[in-house]
Protein backbone atom coordinates (compact mmCIF):
# COMPACT_ATOMS: atom_id res chain seq x y z
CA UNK A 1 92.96 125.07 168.30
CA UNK A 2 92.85 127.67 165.50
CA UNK A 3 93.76 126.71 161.77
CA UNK A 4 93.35 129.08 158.81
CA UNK A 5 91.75 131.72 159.18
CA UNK A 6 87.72 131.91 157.10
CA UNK A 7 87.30 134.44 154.16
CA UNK A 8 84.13 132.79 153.22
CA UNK A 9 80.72 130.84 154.16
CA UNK A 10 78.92 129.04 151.76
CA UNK A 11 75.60 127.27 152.69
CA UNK A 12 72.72 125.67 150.56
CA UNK A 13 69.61 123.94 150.86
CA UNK A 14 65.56 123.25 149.49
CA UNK A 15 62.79 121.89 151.45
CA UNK A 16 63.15 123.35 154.78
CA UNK A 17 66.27 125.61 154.11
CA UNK A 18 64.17 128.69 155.00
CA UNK A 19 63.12 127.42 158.40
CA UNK A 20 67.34 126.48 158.96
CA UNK A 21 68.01 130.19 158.19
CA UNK A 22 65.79 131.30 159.73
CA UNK A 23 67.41 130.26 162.63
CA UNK A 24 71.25 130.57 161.53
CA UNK A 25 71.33 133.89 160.59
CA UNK A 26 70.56 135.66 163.62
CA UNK A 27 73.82 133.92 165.09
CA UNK A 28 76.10 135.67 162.31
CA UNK A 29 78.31 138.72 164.73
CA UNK A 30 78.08 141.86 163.78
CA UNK A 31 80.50 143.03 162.47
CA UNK A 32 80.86 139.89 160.52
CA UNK A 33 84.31 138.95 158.90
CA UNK A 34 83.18 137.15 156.25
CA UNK A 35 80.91 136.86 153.24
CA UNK A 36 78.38 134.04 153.36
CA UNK A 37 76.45 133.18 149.75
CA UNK A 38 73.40 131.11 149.79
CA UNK A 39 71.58 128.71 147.35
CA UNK A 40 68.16 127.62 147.79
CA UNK A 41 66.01 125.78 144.86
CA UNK A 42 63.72 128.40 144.26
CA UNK A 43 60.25 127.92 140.99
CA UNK A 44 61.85 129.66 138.29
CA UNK A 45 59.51 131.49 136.94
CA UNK A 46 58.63 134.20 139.89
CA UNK A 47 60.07 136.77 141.40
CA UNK A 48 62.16 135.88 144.48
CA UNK A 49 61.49 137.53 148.11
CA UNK A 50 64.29 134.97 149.86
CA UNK A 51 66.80 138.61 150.41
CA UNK A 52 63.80 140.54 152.23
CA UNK A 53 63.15 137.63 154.14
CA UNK A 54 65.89 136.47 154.82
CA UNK A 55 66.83 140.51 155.82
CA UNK A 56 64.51 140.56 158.76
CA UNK A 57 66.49 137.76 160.39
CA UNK A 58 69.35 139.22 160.72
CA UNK A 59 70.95 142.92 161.20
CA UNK A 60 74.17 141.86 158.49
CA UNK A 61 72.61 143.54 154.91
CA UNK A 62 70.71 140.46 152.54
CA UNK A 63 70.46 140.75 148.95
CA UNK A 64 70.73 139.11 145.80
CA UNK A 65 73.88 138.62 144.00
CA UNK A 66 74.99 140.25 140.77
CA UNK A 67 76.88 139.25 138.05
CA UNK A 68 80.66 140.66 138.23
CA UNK A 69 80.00 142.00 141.95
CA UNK A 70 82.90 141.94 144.15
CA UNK A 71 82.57 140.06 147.43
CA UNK A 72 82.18 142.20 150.16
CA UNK A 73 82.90 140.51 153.87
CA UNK A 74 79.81 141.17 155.84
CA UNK A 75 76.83 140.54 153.62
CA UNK A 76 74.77 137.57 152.88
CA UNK A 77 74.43 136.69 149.36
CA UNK A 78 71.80 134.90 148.17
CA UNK A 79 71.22 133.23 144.51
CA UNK A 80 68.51 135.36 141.99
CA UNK A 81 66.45 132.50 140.81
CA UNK A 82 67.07 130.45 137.69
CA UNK A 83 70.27 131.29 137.56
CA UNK A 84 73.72 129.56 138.74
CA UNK A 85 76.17 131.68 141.38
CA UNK A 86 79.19 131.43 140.93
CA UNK A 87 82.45 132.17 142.53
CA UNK A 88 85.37 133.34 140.70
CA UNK A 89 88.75 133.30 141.27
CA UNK A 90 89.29 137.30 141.55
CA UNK A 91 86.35 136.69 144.47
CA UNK A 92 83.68 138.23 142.41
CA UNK A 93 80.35 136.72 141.66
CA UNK A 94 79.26 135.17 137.94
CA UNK A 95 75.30 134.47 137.42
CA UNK A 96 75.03 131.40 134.66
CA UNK A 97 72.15 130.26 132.88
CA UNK A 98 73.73 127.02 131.87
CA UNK A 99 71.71 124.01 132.22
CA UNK A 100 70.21 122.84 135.47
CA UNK A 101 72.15 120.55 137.82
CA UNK A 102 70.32 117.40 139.45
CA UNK A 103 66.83 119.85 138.06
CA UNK A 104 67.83 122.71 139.55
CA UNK A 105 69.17 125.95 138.51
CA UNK A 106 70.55 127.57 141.32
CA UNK A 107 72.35 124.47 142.03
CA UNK A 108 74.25 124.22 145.36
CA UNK A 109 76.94 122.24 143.88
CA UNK A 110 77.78 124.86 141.32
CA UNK A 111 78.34 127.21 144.41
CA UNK A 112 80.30 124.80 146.26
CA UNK A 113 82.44 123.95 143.50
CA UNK A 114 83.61 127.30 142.44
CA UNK A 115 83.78 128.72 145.51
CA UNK A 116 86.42 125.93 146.86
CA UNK A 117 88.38 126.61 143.49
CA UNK A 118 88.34 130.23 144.40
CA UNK A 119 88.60 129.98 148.67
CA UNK A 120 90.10 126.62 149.14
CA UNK A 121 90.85 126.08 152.40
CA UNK A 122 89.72 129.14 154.01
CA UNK A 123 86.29 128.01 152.73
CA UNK A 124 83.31 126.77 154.73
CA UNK A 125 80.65 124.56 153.28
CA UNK A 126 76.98 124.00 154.90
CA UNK A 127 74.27 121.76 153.78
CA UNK A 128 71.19 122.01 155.28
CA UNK A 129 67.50 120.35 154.56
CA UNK A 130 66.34 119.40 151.15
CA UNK A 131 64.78 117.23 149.29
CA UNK A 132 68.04 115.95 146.75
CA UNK A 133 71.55 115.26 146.29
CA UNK A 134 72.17 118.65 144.96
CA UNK A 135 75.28 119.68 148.02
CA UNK A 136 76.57 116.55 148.06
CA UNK A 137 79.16 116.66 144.85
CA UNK A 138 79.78 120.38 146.03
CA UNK A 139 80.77 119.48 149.64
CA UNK A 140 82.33 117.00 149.05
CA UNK A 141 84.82 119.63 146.60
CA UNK A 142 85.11 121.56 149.41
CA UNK A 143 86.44 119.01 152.43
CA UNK A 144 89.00 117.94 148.90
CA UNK A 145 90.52 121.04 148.72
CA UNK A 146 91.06 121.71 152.52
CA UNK A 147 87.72 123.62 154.02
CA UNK A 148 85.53 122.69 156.28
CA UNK A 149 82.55 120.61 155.84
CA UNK A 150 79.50 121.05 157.82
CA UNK A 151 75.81 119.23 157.50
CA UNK A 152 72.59 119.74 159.19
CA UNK A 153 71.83 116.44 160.99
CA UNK A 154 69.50 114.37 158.86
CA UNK A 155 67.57 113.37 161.99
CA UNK A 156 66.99 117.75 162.62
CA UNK A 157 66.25 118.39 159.02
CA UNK A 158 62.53 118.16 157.73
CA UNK A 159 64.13 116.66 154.56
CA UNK A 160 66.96 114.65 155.23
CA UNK A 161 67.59 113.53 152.05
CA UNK A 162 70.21 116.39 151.02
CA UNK A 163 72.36 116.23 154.38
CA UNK A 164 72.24 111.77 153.83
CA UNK A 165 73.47 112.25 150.03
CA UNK A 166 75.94 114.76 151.44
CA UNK A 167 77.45 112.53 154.58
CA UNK A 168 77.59 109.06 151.79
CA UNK A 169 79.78 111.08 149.93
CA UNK A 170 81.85 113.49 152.38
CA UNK A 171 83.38 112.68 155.43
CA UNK A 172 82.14 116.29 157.68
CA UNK A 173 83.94 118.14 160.10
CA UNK A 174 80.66 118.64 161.86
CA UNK A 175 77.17 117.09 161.65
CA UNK A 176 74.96 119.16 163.75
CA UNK A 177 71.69 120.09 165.13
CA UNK A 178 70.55 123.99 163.86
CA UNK A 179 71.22 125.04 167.31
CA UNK A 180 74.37 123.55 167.46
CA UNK A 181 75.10 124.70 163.95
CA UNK A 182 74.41 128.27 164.79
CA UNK A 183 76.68 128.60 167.36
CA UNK A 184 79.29 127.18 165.08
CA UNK A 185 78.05 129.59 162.77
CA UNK A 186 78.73 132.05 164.94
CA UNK A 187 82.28 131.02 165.65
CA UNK A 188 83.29 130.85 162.25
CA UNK A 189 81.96 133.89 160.94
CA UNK A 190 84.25 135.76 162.87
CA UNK A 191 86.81 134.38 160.19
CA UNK A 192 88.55 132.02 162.56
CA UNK A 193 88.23 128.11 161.70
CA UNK A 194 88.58 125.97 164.54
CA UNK A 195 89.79 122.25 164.44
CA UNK A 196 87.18 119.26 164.72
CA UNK A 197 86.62 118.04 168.05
């Protein structure tokens, strides 16, 4: 059964995000009817490639997100390092160098957050691997204000911790394998949200 419809996909991750993309994105249709932004913990202090690679994965155009941009369905966003992204309510992007969240800055939960203030429940929310609890306030703002909550099983994930501090504090729609989670992917990037089995 369909509910509301998607206008947005937000996902986020660390330690072994990169391999989880690497494998989602190719599953995102083209054309794709939504925006998806995406926070991984990057070093601070170095340039970040994540948009190029990222890029060759999939044929939907990758880059880095700029302050005051308008969100655009059909790209992936990704966070410029050592800086927050932010969603606002007029569905452009902020950048934020305010202080690091659970030592990181981007933080996923800063995402999360903003981006259910500004989507509600039209918005999706992924965790994937990582190494923290950085997701789990985030998601867990997400399922409150009607979206959809999705983690990458803990038992699939090369570091489980960020999907376990995500599932002790949200109650998911789906917990899933990355094959699994890319053909939901898939599903919901074509902007329509399907209930939970």
């Amino acid at each position: 059964m369909v509910k509301n419809r998607v206008e947005a996909i937000v996902m986020g991750g660390s330690s072994g995000a990169l391999e989880a993309l690497s494998t989602l994105l190719p599953a995102l249709p083209e054309p794709c009817a939504v925006p998806v932004a995406i926070v991984v913990h990057l070093p601070p202090s170095r340039p970040s490639h994540l948009a190029e690679v990222l890029g060759a994965r999939t044929v939907l155009p990758v880059r880095e997100a700029e302050d005051k941009e308008p969100i655009a369905a059909g790209t992936v966003y990704v966070a410029p390092p050592n800086y927050h992204l932010l969603v606002e309510r007029s569905k452009t992007f902020a950048l934020s160098a305010d202080e690091a969240v659970l030592f990181s800055r981007p933080a996923i939960d800063v995402l999360f957050e903003s981006a259910a203030d500004a989507y509600g429940e039209r918005l999706v929310g992924i965790v994937l691997s990582g190494a923290s609890a950085d997701g789990a306030r985030g998601l867990s703002a997400v399922k409150q204000r009607g979206g959809i909550a999705v983690v990458q099983s803990p038992d699939a994930s090369p570091a489980p911790e960020m999907p376990r501090a995500a599932l002790a504090m949200v109650e998911a729609d789906h917990v899933l394998s990355l094959a699994d989670l890319a053909s939901l992917l898939g599903q919901l990037a074509t902007g329509r949200q399907k209930e939970s089995q």
